[in-house]
C-alpha atoms as a PDB file:
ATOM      1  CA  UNK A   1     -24.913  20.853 -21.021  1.00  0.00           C
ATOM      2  CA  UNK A   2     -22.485  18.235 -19.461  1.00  0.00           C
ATOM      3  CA  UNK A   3     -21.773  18.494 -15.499  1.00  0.00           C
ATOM      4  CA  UNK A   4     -18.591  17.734 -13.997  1.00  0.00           C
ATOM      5  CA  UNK A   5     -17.706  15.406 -12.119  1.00  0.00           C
ATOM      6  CA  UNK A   6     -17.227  16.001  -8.502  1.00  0.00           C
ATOM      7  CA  UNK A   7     -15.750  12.456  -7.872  1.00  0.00           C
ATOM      8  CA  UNK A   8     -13.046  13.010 -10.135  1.00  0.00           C
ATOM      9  CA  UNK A   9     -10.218  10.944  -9.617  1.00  0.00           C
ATOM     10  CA  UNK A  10      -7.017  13.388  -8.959  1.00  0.00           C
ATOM     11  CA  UNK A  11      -3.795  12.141  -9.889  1.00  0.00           C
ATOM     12  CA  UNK A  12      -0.385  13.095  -8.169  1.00  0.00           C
ATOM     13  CA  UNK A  13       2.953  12.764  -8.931  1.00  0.00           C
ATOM     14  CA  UNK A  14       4.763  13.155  -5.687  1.00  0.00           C
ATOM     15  CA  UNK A  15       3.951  13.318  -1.940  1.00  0.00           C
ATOM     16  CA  UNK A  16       3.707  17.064  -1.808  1.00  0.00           C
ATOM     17  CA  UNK A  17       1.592  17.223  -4.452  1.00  0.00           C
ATOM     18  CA  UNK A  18      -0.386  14.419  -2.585  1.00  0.00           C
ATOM     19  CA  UNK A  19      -0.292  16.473   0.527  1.00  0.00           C
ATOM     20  CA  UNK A  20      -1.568  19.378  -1.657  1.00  0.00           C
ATOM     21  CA  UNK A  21      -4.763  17.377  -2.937  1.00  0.00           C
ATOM     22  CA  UNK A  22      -5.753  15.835   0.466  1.00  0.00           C
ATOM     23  CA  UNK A  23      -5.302  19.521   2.339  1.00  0.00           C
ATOM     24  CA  UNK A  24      -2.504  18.453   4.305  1.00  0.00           C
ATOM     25  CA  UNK A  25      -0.182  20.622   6.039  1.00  0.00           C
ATOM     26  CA  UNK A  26       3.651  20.451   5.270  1.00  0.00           C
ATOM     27  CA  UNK A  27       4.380  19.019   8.457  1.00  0.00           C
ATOM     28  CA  UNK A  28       1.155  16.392   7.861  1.00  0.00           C
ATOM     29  CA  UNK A  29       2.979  15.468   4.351  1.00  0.00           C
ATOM     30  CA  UNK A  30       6.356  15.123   5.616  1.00  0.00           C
ATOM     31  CA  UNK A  31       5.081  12.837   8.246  1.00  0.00           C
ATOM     32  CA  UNK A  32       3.176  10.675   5.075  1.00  0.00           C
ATOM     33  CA  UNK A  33       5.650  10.744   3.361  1.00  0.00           C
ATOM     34  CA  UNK A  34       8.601   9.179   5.672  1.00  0.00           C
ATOM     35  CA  UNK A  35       5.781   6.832   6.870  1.00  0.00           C
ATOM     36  CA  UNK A  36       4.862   5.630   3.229  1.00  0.00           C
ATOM     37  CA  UNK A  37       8.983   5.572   2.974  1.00  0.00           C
ATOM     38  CA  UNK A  38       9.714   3.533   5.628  1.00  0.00           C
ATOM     39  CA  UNK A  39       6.177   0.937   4.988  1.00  0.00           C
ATOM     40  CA  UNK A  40       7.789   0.266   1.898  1.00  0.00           C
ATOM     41  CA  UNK A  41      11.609  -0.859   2.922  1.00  0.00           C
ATOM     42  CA  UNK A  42       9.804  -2.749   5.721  1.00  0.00           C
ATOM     43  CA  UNK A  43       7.515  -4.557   3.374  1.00  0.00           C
ATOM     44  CA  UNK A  44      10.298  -5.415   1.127  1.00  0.00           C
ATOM     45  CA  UNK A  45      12.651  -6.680   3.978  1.00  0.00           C
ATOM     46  CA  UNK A  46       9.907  -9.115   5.985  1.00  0.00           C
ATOM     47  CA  UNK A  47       8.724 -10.239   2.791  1.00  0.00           C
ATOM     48  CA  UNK A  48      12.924 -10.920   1.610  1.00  0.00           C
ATOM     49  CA  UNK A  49      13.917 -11.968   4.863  1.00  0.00           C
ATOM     50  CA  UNK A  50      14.286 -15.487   6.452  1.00  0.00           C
ATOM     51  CA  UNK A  51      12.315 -14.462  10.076  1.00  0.00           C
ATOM     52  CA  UNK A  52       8.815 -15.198  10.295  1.00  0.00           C
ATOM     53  CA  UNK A  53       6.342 -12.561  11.389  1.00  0.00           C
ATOM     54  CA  UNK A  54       5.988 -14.294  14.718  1.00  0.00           C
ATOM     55  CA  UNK A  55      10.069 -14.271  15.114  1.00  0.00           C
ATOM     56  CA  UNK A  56       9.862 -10.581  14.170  1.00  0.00           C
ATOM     57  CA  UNK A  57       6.859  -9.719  16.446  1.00  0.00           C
ATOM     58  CA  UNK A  58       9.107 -11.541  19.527  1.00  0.00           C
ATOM     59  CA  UNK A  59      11.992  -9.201  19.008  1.00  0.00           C
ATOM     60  CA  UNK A  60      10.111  -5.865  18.511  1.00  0.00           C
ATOM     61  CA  UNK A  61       7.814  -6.480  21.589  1.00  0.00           C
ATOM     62  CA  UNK A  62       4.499  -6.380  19.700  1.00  0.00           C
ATOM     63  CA  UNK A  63       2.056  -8.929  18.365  1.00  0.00           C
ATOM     64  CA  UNK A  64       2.453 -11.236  14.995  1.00  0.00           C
ATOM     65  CA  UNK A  65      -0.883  -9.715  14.032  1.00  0.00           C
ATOM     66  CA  UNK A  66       0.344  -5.997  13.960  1.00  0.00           C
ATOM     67  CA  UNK A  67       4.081  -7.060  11.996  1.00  0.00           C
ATOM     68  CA  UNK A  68       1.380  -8.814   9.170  1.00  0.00           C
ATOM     69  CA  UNK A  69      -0.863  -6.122   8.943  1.00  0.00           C
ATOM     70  CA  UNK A  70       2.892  -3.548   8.445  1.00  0.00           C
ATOM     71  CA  UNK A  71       3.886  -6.635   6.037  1.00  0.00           C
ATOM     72  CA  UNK A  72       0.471  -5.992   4.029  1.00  0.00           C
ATOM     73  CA  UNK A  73       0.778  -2.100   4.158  1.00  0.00           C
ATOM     74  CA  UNK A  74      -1.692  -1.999   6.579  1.00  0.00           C
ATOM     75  CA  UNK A  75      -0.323   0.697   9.474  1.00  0.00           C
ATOM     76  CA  UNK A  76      -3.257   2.812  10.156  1.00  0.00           C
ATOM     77  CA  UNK A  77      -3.125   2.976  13.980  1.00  0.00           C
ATOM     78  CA  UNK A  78       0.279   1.621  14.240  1.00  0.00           C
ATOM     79  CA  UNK A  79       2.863   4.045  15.319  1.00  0.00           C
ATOM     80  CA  UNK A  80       5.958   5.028  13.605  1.00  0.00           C
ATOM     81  CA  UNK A  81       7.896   3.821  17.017  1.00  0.00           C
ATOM     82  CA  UNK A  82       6.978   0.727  16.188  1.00  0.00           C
ATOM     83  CA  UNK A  83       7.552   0.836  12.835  1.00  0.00           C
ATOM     84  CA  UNK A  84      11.103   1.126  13.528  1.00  0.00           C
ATOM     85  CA  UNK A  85      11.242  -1.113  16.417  1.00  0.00           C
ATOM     86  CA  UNK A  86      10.010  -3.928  13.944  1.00  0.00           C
ATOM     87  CA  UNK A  87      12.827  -2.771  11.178  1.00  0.00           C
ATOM     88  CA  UNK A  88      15.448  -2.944  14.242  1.00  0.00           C
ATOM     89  CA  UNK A  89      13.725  -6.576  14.895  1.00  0.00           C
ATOM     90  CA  UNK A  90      14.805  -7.713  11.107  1.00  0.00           C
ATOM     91  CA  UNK A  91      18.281  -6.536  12.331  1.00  0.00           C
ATOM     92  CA  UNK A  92      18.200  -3.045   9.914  1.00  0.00           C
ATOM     93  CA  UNK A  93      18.626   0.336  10.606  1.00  0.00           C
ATOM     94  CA  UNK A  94      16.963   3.910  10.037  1.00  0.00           C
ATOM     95  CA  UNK A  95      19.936   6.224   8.832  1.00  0.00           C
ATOM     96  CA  UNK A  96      18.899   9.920   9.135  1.00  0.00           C
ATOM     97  CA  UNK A  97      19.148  12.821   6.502  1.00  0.00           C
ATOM     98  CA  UNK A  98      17.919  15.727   7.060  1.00  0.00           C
ATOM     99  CA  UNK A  99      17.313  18.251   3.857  1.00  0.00           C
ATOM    100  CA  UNK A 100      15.849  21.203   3.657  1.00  0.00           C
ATOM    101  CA  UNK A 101      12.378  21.257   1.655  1.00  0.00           C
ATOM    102  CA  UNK A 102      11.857  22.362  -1.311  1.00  0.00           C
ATOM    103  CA  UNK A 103       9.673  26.277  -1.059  1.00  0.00           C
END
């Protein structure tokens, strides 16, 4: 008789369904989900842009080593403050919409 395979790997589709698999709340997945959002744009602008992560740092009031580790993805422990201080540093914007969520 084959066993299954607790270690499974669980595939997903979309951030809710993300949310769903790791036991997050709605509010938890909304909050992955504009970080993993806004990680992205700010990966493709420093990595597009003419600034260096040093010039960036300067103007968002934080270290070089925290804008390389958001350049790399890497924003565990960094705070989505500074996520958009750094975007306001590369001279960008957030714009705001608001939608209601999908029940």
């Amino acid at each position: 008789m084959k066993q299954s395979n607790p270690e499974k790997p669980v595939r997903t589709k979309t951030a809710e369904d993300l949310g769903h698999a790791l036991g997050l709340s709605a509010a938890e997945t909304g909050e992955m989900e504009f970080r993993s959002e806004l990680t992205c744009e700010l990966i493709r602008i420093i990595h597009d842009g003419t600034l260096t992560h040093a010039e960036i740092a300067k103007k968002a009031g934080t270290s070089r080593t925290r804008v390389t580790a958001i350049a790399n993805g890497n924003t565990q422990g960094i705070s989505t403050d500074l996520l958009i201080r750094v975007l306001s540093a590369t001279g960008h914007k957030v714009e705001l919409r608001v939608r209601k969520a999908v029940a």
